[in-house]
N, C-alpha and C. Protein backbone atom coordinates (compact mmCIF):
# COMPACT_ATOMS: atom_id res chain seq x y z
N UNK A 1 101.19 91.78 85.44
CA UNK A 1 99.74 91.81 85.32
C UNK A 1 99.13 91.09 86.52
N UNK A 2 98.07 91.72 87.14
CA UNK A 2 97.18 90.90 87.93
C UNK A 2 96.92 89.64 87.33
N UNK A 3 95.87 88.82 89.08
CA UNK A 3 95.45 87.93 88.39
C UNK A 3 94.00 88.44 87.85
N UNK A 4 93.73 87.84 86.80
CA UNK A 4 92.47 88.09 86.28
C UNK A 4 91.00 87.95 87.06
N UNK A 5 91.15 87.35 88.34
CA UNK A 5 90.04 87.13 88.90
C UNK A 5 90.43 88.93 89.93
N UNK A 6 91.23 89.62 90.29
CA UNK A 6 92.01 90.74 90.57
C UNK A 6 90.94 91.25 89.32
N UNK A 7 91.05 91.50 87.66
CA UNK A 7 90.45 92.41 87.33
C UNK A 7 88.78 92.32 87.03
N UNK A 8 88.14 90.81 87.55
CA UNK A 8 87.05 90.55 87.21
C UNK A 8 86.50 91.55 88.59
N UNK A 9 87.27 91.19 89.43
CA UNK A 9 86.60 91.90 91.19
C UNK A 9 86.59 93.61 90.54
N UNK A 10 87.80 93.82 90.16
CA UNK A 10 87.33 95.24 89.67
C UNK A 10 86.47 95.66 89.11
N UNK A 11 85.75 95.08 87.86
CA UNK A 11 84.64 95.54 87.09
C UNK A 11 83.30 95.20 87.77
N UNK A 12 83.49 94.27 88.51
CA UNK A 12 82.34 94.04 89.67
C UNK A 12 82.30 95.05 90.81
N UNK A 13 83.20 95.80 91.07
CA UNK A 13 82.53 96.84 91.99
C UNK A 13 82.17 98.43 91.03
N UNK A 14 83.10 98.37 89.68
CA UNK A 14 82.85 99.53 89.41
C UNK A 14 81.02 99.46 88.61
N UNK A 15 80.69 98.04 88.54
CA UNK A 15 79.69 97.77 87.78
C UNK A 15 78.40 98.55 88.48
N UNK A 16 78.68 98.25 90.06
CA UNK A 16 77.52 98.35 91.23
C UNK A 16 76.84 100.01 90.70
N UNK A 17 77.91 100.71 90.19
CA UNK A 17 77.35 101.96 90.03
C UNK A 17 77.35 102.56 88.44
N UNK A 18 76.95 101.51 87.64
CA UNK A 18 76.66 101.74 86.06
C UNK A 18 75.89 101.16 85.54
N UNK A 19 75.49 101.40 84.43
CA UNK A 19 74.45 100.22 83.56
C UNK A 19 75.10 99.70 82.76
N UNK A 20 76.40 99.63 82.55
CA UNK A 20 77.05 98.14 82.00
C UNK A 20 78.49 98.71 81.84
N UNK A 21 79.50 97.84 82.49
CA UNK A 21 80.69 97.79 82.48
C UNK A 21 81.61 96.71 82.05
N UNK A 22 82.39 97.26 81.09
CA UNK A 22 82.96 95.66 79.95
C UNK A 22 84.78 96.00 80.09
N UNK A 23 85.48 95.24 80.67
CA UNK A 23 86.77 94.64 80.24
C UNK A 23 87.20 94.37 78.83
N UNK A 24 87.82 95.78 78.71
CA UNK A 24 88.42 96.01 76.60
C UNK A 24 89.65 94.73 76.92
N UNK A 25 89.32 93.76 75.62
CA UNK A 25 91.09 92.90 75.90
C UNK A 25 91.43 93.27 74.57
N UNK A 26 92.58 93.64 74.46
CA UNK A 26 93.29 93.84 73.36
C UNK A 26 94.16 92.84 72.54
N UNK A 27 93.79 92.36 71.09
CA UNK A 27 94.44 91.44 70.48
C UNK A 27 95.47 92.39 69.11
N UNK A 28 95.71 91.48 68.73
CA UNK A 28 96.85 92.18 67.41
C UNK A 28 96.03 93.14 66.40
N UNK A 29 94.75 92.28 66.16
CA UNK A 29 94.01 92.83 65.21
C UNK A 29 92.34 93.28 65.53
N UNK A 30 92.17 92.89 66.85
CA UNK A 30 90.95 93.21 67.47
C UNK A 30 90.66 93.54 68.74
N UNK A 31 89.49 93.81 69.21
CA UNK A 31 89.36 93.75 70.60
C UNK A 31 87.90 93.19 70.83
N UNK A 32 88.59 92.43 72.36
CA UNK A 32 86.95 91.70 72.54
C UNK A 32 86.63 92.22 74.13
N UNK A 33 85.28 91.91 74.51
CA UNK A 33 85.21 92.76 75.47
C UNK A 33 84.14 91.35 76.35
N UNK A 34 84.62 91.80 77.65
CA UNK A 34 84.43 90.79 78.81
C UNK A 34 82.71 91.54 79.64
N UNK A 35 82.26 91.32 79.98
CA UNK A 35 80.53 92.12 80.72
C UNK A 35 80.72 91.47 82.02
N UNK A 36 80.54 92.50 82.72
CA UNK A 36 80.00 92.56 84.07
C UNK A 36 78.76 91.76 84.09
N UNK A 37 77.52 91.99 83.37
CA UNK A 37 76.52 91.27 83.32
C UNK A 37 76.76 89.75 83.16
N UNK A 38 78.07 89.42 82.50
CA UNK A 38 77.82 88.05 81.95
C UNK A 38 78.01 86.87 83.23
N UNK A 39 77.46 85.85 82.60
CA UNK A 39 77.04 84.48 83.99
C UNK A 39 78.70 84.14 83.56
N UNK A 40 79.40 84.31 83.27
CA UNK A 40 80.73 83.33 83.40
C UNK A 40 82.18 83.93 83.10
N UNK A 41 81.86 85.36 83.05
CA UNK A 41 83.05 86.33 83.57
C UNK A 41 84.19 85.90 83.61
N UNK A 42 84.62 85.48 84.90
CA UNK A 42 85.99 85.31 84.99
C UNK A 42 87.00 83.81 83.92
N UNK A 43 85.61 82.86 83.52
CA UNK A 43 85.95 81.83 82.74
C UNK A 43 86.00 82.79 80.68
N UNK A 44 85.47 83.67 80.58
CA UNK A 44 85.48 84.33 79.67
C UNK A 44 86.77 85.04 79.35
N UNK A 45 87.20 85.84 80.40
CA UNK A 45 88.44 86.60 80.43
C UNK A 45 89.40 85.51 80.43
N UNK A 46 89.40 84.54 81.59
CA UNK A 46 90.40 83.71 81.02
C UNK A 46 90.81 82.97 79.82
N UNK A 47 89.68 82.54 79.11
CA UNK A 47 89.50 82.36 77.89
C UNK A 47 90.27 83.36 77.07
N UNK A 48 90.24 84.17 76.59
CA UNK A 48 90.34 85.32 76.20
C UNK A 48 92.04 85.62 76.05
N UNK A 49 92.63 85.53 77.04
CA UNK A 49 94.05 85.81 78.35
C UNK A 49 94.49 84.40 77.22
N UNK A 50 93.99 83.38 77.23
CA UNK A 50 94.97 82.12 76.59
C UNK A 50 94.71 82.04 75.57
N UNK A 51 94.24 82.82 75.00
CA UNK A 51 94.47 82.82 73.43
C UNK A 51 95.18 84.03 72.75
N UNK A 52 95.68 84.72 74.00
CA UNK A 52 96.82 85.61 73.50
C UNK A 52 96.28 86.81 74.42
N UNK A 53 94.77 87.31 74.85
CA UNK A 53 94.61 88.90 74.42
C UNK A 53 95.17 89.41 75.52
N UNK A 54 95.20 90.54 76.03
CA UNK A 54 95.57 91.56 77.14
C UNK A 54 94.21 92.22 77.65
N UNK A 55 93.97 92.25 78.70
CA UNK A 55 93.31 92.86 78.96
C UNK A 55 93.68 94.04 79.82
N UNK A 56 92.93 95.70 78.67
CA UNK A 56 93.89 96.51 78.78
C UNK A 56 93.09 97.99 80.14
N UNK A 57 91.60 97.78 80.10
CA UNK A 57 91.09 98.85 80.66
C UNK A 57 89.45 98.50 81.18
N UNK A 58 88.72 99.30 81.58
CA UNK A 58 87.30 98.95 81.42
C UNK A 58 86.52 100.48 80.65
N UNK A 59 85.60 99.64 80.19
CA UNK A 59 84.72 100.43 79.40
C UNK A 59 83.41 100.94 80.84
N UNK A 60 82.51 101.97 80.49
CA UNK A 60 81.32 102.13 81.65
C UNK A 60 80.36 103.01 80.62
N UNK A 61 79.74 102.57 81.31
CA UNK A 61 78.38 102.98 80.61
C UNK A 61 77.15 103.12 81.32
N UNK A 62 76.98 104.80 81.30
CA UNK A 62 75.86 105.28 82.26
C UNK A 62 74.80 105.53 81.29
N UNK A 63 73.39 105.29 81.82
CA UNK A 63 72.37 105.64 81.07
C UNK A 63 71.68 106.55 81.75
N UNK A 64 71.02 107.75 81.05
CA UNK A 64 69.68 108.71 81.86
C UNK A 64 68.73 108.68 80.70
N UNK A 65 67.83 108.08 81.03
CA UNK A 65 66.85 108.04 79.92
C UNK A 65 67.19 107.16 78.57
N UNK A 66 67.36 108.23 77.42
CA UNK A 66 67.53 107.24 76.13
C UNK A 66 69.02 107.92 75.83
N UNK A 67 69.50 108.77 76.77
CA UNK A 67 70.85 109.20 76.61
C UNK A 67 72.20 108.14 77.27
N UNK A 68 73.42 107.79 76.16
CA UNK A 68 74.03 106.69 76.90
C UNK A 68 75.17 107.65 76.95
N UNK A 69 76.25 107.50 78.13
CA UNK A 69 77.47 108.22 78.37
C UNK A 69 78.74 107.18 78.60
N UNK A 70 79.72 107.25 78.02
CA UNK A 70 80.82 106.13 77.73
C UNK A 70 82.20 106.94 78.40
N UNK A 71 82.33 106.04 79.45
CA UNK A 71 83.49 106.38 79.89
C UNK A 71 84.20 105.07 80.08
N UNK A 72 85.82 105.86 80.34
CA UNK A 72 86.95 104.83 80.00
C UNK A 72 87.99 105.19 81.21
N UNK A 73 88.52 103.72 81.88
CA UNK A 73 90.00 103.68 82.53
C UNK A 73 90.81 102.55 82.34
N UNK A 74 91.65 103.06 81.95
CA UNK A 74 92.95 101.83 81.83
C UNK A 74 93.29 101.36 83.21
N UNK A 75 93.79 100.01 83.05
CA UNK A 75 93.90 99.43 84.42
C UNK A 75 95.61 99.82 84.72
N UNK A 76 95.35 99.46 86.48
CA UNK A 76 96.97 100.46 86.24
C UNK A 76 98.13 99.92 85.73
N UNK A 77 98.29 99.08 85.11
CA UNK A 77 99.38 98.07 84.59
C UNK A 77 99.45 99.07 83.21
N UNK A 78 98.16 99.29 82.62
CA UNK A 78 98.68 100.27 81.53
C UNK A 78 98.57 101.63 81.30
N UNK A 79 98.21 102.44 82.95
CA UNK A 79 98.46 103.57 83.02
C UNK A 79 98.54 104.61 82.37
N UNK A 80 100.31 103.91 81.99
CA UNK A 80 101.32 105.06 81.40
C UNK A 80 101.87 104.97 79.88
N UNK A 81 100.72 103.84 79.44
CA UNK A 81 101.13 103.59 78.43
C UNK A 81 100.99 104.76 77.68
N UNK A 82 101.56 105.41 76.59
CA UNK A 82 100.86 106.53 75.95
C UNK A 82 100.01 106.33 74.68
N UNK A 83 99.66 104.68 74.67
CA UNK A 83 98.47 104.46 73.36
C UNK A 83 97.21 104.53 73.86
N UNK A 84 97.50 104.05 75.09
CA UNK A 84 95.94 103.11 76.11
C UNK A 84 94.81 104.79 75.90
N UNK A 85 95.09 105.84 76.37
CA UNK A 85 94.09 106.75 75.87
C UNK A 85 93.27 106.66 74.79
N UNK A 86 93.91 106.96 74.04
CA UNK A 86 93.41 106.94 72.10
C UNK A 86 92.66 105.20 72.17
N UNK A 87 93.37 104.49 72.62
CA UNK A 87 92.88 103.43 72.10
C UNK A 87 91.45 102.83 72.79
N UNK A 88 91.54 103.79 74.28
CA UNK A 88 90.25 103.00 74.56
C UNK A 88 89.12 104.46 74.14
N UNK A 89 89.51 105.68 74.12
CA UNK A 89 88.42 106.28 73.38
C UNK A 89 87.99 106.20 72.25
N UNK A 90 88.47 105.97 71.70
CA UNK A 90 88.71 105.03 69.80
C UNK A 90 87.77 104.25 70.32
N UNK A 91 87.10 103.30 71.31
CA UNK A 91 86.49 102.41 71.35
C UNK A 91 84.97 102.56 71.88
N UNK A 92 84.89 103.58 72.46
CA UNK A 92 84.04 104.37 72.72
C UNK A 92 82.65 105.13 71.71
N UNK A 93 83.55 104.76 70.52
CA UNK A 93 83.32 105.15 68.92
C UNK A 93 81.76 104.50 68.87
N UNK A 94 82.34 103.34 69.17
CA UNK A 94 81.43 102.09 69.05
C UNK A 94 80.49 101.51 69.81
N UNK A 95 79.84 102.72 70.81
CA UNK A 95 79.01 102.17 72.04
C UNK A 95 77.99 101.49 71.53
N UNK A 96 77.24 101.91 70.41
CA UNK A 96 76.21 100.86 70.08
C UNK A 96 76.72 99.45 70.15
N UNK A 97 77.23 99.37 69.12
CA UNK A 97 77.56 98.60 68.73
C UNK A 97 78.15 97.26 70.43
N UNK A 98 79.10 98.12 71.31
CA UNK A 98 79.28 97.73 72.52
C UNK A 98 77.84 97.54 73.35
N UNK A 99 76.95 98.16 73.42
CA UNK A 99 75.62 98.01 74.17
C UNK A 99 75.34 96.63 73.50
N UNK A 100 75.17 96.54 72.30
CA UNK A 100 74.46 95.22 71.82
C UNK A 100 75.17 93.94 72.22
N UNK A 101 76.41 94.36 71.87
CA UNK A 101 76.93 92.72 72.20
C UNK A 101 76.48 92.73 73.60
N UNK A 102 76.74 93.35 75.08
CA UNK A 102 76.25 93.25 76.21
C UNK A 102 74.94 92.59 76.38
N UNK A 103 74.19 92.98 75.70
CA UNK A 103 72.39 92.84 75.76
C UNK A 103 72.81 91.48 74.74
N UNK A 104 73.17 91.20 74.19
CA UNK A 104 73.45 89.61 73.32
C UNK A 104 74.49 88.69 73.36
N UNK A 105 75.32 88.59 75.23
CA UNK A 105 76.10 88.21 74.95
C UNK A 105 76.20 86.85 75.16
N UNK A 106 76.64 86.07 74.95
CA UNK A 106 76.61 84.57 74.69
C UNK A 106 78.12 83.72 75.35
N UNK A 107 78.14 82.86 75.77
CA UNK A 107 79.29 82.24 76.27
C UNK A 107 80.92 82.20 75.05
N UNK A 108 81.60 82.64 75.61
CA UNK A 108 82.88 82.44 74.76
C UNK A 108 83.25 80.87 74.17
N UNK A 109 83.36 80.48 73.43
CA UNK A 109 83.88 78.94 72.43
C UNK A 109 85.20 78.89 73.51
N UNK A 110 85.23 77.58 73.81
CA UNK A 110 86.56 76.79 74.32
C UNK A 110 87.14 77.28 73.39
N UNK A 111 88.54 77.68 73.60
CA UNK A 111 90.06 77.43 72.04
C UNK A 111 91.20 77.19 72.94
């Protein structure tokens, strides 16, 4: 795996050309997601990274008007996995729900 400041630079350039781009990390039983927008990014993901999760792809999100469009790439570490598809369009499910936390997101808790 990269270093994580390696996948923060990534979502920072793919950000330049979206209206919000989020780092899916994958846990046993959840997933939490990292924002381009957010003031403390790379201290978030790391956060995140030591309490177990993986961080597996990025989420993007284009807007035209009141129409939102959700696209997905796995980072290349998980390529070839043959879940990482399903699992990040599976997540995609949930753009509202993903828009809001973005527009409400709040600093990650020390653990």
């Amino acid at each position: 795996m990269r270093k994580t400041s390696d996948l923060i630079q990534e979502m920072t350039e793919e950000a330049k050309t979206a209206w919000v781009v989020a780092i899916a990390v994958g846990f046993e039983n959840e997933t939490k997601f990292v924002f381009s927008s957010g003031k403390n990014s790379l201290d978030d993901l790391n956060k995140l990274v030591k309490r177990g999760g993986s961080p597996i792809g990025l989420l993007r999100f284009e807007k035209d008007n009141t129409l939102v469009q959700g696209l997905y790439r796995p980072f290349e570490e998980y390529a070839n996995e043959p879940w990482v598809q399903k699992y990040l369009a599976d997540l995609l499910e949930n753009t509202g729900e993903i828009i809001a936390l973005s527009q409400n997101q709040q600093n990650l808790p020390d653990y």
